[in-house]
N, C-alpha and C. Protein backbone atom coordinates (compact mmCIF):
# COMPACT_ATOMS: atom_id res chain seq x y z
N UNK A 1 -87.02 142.16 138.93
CA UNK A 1 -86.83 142.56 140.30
C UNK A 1 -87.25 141.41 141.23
N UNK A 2 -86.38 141.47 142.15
CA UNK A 2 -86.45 140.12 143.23
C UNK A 2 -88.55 140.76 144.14
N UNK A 3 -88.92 139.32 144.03
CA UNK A 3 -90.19 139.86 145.32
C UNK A 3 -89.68 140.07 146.55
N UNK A 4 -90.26 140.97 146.46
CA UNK A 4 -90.36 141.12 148.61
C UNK A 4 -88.53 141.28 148.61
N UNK A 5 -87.61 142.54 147.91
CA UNK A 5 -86.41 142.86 148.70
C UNK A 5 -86.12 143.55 149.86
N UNK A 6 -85.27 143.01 150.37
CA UNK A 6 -84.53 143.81 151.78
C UNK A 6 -84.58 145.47 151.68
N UNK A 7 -85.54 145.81 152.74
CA UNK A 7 -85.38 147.56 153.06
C UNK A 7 -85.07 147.80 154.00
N UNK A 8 -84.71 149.34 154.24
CA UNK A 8 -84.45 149.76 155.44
C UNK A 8 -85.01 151.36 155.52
N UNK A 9 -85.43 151.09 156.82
CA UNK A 9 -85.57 152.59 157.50
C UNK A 9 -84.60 153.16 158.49
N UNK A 10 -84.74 154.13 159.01
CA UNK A 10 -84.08 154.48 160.04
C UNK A 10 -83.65 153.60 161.34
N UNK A 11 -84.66 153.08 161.67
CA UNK A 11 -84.79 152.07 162.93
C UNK A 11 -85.15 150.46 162.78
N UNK A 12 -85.71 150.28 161.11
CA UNK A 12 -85.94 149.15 160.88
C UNK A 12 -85.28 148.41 159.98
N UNK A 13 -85.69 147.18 159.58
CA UNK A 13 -84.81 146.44 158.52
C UNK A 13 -86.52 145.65 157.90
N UNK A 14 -86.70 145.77 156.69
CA UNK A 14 -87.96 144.84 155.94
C UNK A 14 -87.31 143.88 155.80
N UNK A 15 -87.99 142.59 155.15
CA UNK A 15 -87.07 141.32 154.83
C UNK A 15 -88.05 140.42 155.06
N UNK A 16 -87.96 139.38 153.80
CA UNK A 16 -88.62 138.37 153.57
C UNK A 16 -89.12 137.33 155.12
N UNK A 17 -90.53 137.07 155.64
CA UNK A 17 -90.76 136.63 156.77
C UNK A 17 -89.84 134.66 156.52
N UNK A 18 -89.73 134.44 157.32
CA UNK A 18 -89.05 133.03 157.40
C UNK A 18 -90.00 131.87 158.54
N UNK A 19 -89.78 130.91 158.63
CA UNK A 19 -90.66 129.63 159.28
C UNK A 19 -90.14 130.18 160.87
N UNK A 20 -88.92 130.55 161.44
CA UNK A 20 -88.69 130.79 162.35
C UNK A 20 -89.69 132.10 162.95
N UNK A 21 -89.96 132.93 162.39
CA UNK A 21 -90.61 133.70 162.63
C UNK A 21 -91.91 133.46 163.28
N UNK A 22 -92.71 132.29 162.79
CA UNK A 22 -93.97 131.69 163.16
C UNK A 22 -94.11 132.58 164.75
N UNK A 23 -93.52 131.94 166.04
CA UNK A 23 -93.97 132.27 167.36
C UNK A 23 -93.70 133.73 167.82
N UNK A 24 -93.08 134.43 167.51
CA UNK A 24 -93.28 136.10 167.30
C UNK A 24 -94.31 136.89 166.97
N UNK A 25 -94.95 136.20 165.54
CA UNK A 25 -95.96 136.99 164.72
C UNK A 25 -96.88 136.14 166.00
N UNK A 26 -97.17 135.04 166.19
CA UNK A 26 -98.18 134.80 166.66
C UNK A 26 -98.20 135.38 167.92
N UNK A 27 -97.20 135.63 168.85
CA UNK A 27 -97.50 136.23 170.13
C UNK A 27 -98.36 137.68 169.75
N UNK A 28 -97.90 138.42 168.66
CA UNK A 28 -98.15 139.95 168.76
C UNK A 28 -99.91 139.93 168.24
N UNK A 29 -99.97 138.93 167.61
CA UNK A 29 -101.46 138.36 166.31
C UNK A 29 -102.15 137.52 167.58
N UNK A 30 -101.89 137.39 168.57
CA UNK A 30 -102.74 137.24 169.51
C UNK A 30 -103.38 138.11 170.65
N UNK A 31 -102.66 139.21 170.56
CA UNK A 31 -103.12 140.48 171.08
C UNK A 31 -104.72 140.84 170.43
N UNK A 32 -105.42 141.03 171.25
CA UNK A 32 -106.81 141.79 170.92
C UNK A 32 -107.02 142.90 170.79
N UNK A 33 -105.98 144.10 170.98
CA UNK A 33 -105.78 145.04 170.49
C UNK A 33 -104.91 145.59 169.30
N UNK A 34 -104.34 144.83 168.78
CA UNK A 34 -103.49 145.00 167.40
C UNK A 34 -104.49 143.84 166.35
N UNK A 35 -104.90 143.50 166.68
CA UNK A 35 -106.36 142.50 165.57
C UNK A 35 -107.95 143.54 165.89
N UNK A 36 -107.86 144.48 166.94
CA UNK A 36 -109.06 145.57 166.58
C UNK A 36 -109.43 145.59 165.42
N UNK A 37 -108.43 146.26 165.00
CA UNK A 37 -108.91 147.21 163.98
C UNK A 37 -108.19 146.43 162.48
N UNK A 38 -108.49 144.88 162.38
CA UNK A 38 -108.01 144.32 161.28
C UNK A 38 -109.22 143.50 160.87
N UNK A 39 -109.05 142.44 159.83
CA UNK A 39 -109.55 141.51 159.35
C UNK A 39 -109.81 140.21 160.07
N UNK A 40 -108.22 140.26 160.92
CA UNK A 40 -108.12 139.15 161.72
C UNK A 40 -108.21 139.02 162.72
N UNK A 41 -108.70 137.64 163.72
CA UNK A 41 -108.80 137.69 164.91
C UNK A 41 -107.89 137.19 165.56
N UNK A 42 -107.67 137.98 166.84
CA UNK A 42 -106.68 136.82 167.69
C UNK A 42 -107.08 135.76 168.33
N UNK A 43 -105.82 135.05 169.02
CA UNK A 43 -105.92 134.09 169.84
C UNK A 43 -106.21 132.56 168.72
N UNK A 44 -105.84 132.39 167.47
CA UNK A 44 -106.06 131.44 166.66
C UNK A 44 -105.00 130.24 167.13
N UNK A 45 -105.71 128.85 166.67
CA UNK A 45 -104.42 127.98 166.92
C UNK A 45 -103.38 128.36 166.97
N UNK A 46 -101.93 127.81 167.22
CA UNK A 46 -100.66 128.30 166.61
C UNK A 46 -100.57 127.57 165.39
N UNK A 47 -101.35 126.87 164.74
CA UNK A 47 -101.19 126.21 163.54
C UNK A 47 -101.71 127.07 162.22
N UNK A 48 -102.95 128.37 163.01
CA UNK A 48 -103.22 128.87 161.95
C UNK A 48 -101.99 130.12 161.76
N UNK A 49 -101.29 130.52 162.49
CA UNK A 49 -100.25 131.23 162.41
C UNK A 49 -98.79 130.86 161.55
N UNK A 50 -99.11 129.42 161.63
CA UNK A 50 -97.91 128.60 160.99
C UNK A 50 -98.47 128.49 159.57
N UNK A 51 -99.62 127.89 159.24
CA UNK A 51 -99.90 128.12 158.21
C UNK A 51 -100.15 129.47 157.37
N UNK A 52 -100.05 130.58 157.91
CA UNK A 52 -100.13 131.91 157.33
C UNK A 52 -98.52 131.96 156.65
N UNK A 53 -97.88 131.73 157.65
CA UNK A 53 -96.77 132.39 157.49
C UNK A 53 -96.11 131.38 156.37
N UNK A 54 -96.18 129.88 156.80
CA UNK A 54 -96.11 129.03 155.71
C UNK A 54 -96.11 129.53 153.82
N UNK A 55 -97.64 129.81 153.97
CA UNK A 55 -97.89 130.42 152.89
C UNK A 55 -97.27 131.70 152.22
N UNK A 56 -97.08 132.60 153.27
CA UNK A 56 -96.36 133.85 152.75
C UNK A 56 -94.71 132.74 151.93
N UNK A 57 -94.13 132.46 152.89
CA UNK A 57 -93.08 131.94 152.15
C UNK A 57 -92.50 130.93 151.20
N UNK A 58 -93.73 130.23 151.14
CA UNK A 58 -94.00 129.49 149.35
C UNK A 58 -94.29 130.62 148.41
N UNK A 59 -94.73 131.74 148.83
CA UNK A 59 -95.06 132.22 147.50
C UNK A 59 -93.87 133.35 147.03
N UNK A 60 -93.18 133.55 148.22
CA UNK A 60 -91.98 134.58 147.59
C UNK A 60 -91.44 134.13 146.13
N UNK A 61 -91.33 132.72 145.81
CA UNK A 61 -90.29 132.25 144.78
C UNK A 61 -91.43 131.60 143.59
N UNK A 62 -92.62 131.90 143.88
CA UNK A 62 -93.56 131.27 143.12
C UNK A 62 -94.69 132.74 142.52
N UNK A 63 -94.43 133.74 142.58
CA UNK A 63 -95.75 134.47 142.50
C UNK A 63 -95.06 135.69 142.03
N UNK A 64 -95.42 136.12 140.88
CA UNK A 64 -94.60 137.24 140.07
C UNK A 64 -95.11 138.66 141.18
N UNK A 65 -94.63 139.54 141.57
CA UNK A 65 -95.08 140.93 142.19
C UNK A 65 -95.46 140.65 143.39
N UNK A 66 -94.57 139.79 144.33
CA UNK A 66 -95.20 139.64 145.44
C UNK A 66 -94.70 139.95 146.49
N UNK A 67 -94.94 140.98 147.45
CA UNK A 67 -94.50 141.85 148.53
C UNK A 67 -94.97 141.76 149.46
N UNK A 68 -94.18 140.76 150.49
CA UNK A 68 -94.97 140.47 152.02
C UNK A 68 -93.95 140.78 152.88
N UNK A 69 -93.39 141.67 153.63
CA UNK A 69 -92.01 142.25 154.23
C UNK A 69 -92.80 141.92 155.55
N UNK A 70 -92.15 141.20 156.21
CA UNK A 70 -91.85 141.40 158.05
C UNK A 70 -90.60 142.34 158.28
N UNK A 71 -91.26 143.47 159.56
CA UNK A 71 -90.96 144.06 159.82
C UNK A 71 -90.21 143.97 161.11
N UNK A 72 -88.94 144.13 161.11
CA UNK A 72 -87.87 143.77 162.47
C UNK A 72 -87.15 144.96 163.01
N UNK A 73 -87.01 145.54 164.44
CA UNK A 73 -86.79 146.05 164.88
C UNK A 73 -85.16 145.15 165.67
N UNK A 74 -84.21 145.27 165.41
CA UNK A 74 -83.29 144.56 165.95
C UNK A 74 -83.55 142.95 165.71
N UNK A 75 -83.43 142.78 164.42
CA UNK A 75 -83.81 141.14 164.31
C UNK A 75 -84.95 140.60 164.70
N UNK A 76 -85.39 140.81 165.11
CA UNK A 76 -87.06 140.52 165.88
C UNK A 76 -87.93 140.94 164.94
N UNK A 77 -88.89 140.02 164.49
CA UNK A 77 -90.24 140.20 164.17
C UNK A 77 -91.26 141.27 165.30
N UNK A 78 -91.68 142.45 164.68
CA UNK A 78 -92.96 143.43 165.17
C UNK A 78 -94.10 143.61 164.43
N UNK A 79 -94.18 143.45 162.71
CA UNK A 79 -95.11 143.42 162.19
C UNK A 79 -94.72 142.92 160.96
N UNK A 80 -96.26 143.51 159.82
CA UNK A 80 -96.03 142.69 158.68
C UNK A 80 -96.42 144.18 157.81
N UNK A 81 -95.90 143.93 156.72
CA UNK A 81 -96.52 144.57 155.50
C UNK A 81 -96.73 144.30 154.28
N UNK A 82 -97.26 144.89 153.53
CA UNK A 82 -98.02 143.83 152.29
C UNK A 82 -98.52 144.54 151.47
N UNK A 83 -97.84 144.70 150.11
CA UNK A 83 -97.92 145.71 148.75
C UNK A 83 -98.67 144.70 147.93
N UNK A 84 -99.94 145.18 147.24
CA UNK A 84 -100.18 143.95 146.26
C UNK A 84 -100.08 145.11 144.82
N UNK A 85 -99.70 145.08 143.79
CA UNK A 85 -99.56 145.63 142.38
C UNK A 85 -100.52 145.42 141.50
N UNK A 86 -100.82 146.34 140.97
CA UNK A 86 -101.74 146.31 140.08
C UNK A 86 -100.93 147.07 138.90
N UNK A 87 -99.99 146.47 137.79
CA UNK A 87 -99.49 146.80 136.92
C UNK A 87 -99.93 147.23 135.66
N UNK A 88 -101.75 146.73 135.55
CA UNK A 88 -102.63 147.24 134.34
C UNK A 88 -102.65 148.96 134.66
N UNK A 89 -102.93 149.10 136.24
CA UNK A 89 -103.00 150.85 136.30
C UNK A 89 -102.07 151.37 137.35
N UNK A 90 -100.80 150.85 136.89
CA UNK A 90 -99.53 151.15 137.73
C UNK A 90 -99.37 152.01 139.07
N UNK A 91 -100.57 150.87 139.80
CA UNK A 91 -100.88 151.09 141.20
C UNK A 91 -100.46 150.18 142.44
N UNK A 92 -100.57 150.28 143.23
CA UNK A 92 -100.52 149.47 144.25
C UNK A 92 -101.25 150.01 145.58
N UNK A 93 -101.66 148.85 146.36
CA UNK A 93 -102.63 148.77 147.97
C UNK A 93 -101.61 148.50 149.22
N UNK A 94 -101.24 148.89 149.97
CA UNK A 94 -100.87 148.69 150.87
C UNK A 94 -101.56 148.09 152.38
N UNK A 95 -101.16 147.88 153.02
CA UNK A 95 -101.76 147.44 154.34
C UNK A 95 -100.80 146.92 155.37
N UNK A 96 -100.94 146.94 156.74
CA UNK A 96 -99.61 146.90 157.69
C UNK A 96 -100.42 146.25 158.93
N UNK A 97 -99.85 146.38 159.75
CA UNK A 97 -99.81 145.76 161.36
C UNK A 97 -98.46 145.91 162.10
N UNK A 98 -98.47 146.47 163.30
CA UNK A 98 -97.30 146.38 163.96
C UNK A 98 -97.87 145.90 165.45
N UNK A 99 -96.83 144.86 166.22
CA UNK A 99 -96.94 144.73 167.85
C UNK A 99 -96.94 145.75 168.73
N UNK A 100 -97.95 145.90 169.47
CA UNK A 100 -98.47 146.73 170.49
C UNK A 100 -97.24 147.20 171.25
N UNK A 101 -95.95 146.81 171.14
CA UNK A 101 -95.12 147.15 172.10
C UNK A 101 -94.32 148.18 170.69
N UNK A 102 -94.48 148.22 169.85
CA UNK A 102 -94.06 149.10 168.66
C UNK A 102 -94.68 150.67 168.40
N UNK A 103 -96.14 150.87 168.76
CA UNK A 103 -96.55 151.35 168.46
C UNK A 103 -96.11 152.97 169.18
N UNK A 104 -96.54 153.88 168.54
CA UNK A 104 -96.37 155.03 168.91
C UNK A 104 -94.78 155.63 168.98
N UNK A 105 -93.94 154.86 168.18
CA UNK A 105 -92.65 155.23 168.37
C UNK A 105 -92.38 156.45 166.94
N UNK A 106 -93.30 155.76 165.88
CA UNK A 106 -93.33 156.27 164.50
C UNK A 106 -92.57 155.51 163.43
N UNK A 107 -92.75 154.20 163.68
CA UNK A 107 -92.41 153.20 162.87
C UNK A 107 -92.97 152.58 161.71
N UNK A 108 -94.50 152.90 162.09
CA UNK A 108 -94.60 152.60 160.91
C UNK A 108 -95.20 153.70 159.81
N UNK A 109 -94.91 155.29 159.74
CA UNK A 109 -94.83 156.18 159.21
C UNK A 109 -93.40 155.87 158.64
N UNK A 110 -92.25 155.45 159.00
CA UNK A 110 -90.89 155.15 158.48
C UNK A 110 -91.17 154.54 157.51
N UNK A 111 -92.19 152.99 158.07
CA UNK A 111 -91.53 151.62 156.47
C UNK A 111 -92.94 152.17 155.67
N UNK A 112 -93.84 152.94 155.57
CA UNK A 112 -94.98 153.49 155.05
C UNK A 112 -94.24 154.43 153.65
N UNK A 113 -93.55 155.18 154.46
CA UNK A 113 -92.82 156.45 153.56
C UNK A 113 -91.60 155.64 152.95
N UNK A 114 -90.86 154.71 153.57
CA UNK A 114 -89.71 153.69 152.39
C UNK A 114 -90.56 152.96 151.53
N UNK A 115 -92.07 152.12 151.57
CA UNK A 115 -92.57 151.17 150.73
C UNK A 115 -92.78 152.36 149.61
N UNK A 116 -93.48 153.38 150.28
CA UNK A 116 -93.99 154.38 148.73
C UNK A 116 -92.88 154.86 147.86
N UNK A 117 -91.86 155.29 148.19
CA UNK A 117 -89.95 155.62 147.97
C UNK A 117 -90.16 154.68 147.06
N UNK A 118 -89.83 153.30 147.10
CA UNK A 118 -89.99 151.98 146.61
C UNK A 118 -90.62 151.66 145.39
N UNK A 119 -92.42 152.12 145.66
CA UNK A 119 -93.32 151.83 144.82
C UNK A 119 -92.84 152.90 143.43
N UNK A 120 -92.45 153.75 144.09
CA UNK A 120 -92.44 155.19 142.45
C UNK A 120 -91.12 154.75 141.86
N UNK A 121 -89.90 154.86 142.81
CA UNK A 121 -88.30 155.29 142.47
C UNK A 121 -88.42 153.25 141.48
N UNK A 122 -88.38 152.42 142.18
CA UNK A 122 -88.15 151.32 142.03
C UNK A 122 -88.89 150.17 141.10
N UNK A 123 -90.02 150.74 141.47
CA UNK A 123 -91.62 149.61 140.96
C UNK A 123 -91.78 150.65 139.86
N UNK A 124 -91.67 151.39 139.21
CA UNK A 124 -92.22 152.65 138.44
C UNK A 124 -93.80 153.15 138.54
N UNK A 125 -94.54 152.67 139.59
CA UNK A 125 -95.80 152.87 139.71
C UNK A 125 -96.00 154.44 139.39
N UNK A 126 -97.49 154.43 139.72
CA UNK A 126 -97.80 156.15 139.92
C UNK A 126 -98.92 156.24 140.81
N UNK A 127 -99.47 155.42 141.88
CA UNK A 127 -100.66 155.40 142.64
C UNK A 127 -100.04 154.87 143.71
N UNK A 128 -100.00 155.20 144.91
CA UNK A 128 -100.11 153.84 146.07
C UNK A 128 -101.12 154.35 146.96
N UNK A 129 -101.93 153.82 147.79
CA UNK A 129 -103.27 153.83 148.54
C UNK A 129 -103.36 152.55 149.31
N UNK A 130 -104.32 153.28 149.93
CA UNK A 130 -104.74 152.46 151.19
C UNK A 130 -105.68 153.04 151.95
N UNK A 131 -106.70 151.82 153.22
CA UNK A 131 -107.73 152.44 154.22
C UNK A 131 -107.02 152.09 155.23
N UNK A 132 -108.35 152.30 155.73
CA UNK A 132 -107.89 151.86 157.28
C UNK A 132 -109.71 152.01 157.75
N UNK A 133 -109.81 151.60 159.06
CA UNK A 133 -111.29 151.49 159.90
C UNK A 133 -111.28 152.75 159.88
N UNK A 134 -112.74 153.34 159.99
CA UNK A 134 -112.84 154.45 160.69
C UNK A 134 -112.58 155.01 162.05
N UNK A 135 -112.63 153.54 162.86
CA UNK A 135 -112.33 154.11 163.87
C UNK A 135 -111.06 153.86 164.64
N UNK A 136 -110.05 154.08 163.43
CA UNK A 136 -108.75 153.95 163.61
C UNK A 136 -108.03 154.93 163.29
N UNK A 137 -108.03 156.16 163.53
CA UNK A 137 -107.67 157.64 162.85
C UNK A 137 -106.07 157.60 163.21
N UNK A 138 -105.69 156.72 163.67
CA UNK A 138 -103.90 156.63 164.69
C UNK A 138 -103.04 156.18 162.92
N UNK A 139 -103.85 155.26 162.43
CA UNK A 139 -103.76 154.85 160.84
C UNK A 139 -103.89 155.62 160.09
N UNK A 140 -104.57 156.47 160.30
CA UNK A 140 -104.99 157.56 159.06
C UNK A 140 -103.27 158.44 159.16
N UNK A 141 -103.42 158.98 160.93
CA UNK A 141 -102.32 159.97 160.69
C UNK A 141 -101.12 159.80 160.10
N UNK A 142 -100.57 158.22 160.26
CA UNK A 142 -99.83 157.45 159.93
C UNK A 142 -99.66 157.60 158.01
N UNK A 143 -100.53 157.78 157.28
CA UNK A 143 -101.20 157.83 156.20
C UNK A 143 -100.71 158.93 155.66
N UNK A 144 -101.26 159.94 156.47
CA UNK A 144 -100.98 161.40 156.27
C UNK A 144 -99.36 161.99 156.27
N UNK A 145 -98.38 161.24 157.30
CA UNK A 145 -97.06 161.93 157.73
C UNK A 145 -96.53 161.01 156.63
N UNK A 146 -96.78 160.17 155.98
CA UNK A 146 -96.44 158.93 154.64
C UNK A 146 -96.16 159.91 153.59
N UNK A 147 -96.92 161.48 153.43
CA UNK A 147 -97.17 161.74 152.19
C UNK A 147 -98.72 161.67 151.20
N UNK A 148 -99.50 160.53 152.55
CA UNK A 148 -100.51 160.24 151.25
C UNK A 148 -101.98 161.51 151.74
N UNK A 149 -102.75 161.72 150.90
CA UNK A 149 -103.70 162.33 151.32
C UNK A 149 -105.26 161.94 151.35
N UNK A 150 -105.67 162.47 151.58
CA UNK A 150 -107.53 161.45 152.20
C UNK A 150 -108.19 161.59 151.09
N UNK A 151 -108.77 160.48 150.99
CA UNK A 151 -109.49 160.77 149.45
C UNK A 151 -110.82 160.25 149.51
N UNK A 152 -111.73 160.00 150.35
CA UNK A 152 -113.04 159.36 150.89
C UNK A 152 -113.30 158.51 151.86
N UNK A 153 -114.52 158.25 151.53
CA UNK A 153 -115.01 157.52 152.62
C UNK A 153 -116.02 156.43 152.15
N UNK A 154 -115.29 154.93 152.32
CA UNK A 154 -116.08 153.91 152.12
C UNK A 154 -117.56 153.24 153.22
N UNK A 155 -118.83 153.97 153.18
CA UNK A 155 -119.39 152.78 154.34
C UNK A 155 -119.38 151.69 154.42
N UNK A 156 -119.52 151.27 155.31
CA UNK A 156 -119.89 149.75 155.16
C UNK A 156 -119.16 148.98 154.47
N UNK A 157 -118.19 149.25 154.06
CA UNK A 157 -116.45 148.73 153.03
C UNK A 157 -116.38 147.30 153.99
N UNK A 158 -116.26 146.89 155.08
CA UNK A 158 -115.47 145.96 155.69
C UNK A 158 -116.77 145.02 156.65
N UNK A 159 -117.03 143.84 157.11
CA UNK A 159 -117.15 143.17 157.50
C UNK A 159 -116.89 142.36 158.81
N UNK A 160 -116.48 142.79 160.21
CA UNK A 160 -115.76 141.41 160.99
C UNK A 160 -116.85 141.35 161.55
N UNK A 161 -116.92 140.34 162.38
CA UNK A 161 -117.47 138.95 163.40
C UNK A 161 -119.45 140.01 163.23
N UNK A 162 -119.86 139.85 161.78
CA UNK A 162 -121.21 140.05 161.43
C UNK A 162 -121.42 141.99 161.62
N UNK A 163 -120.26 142.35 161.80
CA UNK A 163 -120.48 144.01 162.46
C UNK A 163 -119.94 145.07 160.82
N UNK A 164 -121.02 145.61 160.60
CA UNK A 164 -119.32 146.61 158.90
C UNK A 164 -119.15 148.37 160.02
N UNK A 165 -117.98 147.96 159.01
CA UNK A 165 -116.91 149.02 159.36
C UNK A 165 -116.86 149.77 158.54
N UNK A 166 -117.26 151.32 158.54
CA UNK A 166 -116.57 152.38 157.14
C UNK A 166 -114.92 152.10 157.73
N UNK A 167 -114.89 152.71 156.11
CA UNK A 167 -113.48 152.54 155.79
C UNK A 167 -113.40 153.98 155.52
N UNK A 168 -111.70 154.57 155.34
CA UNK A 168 -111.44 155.73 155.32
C UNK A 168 -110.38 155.56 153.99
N UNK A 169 -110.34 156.17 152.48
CA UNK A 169 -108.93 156.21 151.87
C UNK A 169 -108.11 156.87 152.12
N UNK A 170 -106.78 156.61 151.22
CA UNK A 170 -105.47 157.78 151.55
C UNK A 170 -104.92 157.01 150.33
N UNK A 171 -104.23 157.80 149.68
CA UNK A 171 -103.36 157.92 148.23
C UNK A 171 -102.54 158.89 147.98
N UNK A 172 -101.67 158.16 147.66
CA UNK A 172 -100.44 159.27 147.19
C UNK A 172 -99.99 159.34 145.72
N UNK A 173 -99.95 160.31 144.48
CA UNK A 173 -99.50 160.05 143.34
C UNK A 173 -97.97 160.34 143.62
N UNK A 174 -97.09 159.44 142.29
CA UNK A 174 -96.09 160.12 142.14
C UNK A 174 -95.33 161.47 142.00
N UNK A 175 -96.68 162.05 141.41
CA UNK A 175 -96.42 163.77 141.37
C UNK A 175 -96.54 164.19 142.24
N UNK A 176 -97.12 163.83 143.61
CA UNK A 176 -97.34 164.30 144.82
C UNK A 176 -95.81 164.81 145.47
N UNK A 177 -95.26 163.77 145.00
CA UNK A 177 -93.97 163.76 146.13
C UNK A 177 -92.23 164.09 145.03
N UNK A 178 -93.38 165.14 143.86
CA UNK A 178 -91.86 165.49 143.22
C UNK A 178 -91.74 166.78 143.20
């Protein structure tokens, strides 16, 4: 199976991120409210944006199971998503981001509920999961209308700028959704 193939939702199109893409992701990845509730911070060089994205696209053709979909709303870059596999316990992690001008439409409950479609029908998995901050419950619901259901609570799971964050799970089995 090809890494990272072309999907679609209702309103969206997934698809391998490209070098052109660079000043898009970085406008939305410079927002201080769509890097809240992430790992990452905004406002970084534009070089560290180039080099992210850089990297995503050396590794499409170099890295067995590798799923990094930018997410386009009419050709346009809005976010990213990112399946990593764990084929010893035919699982997979998910994790997302969409641009502040995306949000609240229910977009990314769409490519949430096509990646999991994906992970069972396609990948033959039987696990997909994921957190989110605690104090990001807009993620959770997102989680929830996916199919997946809550399954604990990590404290102190996460780390940014010296502060931890509980974390919240959500998982969906394949039997869930047959």
């Amino acid at each position: 199976m090809e890494n990272t193939p072309l999907l679609l939702t209702p309103h969206l199109t997934m698809d391998r991120f490209t070098m052109d893409d660079v000043a898009d992701t970085a406008k939305w990845l410079s927002d201080p409210e769509v890097c809240r509730n992430l790992l990452l911070h905004p406002n970084q060089p534009y070089e560290e944006y180039e080099g992210m994205i850089r990297r995503i696209v050396e590794k499409y053709d170099t890295e067995e199971d590798y799923f990094q979909w930018c997410i386009r709303e009419d050709g346009k870059p809005i976010g990213r998503f990112s399946l990593t596999v764990n084929r010893r316990h035919s699982g997979g992690e998910v994790a997302y981001y969409i641009a502040k001008q995306a949000w609240g439409k229910g977009y990314m409950t769409e490519v949430l509920t096509r990646v999991i479609r994906f992970c069972f029908e396609e990948l033959g998995l039987n696990r997909v999961e994921a957190d989110h901050f605690a104090e990001n419950p807009a993620s959770g619901r997102v989680m929830e209308k996916s199919g997946m259901k809550r399954e604990g609570y990590a404290r102190q799971k996460y780390c940014k700028d010296g502060v931890f964050h509980d974390a919240v799970l959500y998982a969906v089995l394949k039997e869930d959704l047959q």
